[in-house]
N, C-alpha and C. Protein backbone atom coordinates (compact mmCIF):
# COMPACT_ATOMS: atom_id res chain seq x y z
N UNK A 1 -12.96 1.28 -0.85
CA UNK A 1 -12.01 0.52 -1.64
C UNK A 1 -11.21 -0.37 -0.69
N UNK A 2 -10.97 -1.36 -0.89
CA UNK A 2 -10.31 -2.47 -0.01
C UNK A 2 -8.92 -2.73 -1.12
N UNK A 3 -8.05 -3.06 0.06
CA UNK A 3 -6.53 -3.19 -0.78
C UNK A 3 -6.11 -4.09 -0.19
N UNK A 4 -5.57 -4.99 -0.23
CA UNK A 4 -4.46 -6.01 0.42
C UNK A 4 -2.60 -5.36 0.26
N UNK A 5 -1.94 -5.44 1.84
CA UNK A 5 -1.39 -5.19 1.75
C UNK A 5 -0.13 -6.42 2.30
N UNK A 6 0.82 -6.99 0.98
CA UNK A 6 0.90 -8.67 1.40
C UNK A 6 2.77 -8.33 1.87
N UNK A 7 3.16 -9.03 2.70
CA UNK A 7 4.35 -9.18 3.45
C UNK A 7 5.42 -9.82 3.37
N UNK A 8 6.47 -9.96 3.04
CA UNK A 8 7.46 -10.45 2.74
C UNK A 8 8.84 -10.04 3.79
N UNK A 9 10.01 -10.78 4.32
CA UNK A 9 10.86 -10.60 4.31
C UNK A 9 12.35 -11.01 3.96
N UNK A 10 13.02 -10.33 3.88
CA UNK A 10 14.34 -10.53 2.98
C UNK A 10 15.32 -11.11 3.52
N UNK A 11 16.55 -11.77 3.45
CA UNK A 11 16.62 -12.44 3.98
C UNK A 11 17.63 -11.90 4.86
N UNK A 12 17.78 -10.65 4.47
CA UNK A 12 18.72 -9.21 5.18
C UNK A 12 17.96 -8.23 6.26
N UNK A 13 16.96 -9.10 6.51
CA UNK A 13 16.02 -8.12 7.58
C UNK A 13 15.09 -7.11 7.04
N UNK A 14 15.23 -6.55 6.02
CA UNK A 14 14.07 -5.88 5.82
C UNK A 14 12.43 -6.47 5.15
N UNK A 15 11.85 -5.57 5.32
CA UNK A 15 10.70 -5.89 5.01
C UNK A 15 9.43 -5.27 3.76
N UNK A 16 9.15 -6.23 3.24
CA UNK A 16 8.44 -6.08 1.81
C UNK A 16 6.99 -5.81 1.79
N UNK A 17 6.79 -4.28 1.75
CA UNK A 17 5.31 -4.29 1.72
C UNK A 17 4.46 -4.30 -0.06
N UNK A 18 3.81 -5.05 -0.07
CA UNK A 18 3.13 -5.15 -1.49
C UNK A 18 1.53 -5.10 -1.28
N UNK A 19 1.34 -4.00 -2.32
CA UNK A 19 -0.21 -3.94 -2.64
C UNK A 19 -0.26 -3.86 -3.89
N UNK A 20 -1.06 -5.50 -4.19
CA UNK A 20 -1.22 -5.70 -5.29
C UNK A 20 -1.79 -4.85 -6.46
N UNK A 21 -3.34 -4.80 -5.87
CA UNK A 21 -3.99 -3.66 -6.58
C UNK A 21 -3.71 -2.56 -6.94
N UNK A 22 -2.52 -1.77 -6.94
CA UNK A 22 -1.80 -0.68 -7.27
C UNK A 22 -0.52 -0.64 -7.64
N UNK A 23 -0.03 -1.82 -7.19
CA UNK A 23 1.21 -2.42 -8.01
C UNK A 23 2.26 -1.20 -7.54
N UNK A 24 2.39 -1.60 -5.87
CA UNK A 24 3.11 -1.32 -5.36
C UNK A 24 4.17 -1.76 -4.25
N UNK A 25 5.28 -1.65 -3.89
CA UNK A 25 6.12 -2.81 -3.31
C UNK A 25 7.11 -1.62 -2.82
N UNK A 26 7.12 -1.51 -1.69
CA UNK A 26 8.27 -0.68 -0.71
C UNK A 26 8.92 -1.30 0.09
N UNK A 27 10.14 -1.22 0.66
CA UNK A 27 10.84 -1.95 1.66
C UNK A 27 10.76 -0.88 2.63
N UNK A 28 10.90 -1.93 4.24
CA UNK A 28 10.81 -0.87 5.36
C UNK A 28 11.95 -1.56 6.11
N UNK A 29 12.38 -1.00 7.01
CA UNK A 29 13.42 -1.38 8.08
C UNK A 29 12.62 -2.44 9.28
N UNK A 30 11.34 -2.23 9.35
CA UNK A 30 10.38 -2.79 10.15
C UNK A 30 9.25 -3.62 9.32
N UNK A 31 8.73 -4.08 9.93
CA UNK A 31 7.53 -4.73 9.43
C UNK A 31 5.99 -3.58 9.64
N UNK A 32 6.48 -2.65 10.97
CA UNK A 32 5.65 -1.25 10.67
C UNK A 32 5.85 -0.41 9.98
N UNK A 33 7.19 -0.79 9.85
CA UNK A 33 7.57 1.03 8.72
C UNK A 33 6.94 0.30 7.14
N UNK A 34 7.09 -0.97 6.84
CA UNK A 34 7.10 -1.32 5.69
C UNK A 34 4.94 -1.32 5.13
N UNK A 35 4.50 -1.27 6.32
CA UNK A 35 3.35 -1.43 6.05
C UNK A 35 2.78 0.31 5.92
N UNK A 36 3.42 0.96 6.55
CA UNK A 36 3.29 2.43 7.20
C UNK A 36 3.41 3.19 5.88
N UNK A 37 4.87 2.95 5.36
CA UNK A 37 5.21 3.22 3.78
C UNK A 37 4.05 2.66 2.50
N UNK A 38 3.77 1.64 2.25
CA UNK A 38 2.68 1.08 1.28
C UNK A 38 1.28 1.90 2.03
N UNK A 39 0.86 1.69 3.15
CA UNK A 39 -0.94 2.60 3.35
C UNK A 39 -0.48 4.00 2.59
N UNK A 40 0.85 4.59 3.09
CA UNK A 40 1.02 6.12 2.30
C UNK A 40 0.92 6.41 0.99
N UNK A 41 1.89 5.16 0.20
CA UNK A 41 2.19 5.35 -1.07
C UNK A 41 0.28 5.29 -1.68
N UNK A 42 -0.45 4.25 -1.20
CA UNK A 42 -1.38 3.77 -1.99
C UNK A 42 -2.15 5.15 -1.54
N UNK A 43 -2.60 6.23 -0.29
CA UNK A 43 -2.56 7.23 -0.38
C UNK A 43 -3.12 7.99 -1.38
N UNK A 44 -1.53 8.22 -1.43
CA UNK A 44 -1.21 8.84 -2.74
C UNK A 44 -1.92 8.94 -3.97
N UNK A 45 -1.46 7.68 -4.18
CA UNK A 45 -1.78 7.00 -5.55
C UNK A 45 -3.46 7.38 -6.14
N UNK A 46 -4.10 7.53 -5.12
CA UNK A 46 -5.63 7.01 -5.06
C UNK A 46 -6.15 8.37 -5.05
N UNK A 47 -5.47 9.48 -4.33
CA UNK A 47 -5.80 10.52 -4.42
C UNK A 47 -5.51 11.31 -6.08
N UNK A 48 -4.46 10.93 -6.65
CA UNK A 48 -4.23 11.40 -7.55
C UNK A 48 -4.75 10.50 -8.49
N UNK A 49 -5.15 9.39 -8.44
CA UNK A 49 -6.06 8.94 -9.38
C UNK A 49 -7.78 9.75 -9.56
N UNK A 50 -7.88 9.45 -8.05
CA UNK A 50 -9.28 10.98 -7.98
C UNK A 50 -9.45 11.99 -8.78
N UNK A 51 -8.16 13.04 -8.33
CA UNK A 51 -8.02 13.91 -9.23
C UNK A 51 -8.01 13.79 -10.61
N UNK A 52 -7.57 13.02 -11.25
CA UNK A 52 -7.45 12.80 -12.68
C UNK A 52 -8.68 12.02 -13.55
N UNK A 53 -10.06 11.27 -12.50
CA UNK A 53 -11.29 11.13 -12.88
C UNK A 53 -10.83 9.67 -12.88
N UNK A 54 -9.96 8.61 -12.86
CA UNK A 54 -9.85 7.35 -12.79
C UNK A 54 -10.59 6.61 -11.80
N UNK A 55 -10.88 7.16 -10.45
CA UNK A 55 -11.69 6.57 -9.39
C UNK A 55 -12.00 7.54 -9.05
N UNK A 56 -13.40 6.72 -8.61
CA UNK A 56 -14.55 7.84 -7.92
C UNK A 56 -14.03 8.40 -6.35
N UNK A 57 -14.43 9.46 -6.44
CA UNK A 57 -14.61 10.19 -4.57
C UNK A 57 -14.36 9.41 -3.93
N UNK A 58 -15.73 8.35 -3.57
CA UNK A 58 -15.46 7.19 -2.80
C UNK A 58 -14.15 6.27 -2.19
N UNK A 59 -13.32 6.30 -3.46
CA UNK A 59 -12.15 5.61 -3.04
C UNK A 59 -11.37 6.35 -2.13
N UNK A 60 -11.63 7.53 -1.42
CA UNK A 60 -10.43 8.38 -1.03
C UNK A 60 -10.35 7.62 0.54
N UNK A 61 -11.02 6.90 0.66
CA UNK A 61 -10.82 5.84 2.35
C UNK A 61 -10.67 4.53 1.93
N UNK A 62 -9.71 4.22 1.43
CA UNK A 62 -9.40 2.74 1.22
C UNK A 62 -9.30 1.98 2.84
N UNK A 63 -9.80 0.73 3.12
CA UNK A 63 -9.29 -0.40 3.78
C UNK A 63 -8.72 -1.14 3.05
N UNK A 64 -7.66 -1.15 4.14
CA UNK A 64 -6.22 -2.29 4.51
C UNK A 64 -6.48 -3.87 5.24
N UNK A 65 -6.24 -4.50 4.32
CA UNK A 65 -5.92 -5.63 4.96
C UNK A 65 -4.57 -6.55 5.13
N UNK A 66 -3.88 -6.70 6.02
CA UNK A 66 -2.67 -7.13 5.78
C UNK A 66 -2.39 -8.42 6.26
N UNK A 67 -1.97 -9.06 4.89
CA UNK A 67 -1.39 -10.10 4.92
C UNK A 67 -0.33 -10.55 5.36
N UNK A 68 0.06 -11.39 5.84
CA UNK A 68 1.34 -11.80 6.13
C UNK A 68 2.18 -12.86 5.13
């Protein structure tokens, strides 16, 4: 599974991680923490979609691509 993970920052220093495909959006203190936070959340997400029969096995190794 491939995800884009797209970048934003605020104009207060933090930083906007968004992955579209899961329709997810975390702020980080960093531009690593913010990317660090979204690979986790989507994680998550993907595993418990597994579990629940929404995506196959397969998805449980998503690639990241990050946008800026």
């Amino acid at each position: 599974m491939k995800l884009t993970i797209e970048l934003d920052r605020e104009v207060d220093g933090r930083w906007i991680a968004e992955v579209p495909e899961l329709n997810i959006l975390l702020y980080g203190e960093t531009r690593q923490a913010a990317v660090g936070k979204a690979e986790s959340a989507a994680a998550e997400i993907i595993a418990d979609r597994i579990a629940h029969g929404e995506l196959p096995p397969e998805a449980a190794n998503p690639v990241f691509a990050v946008a800026a």
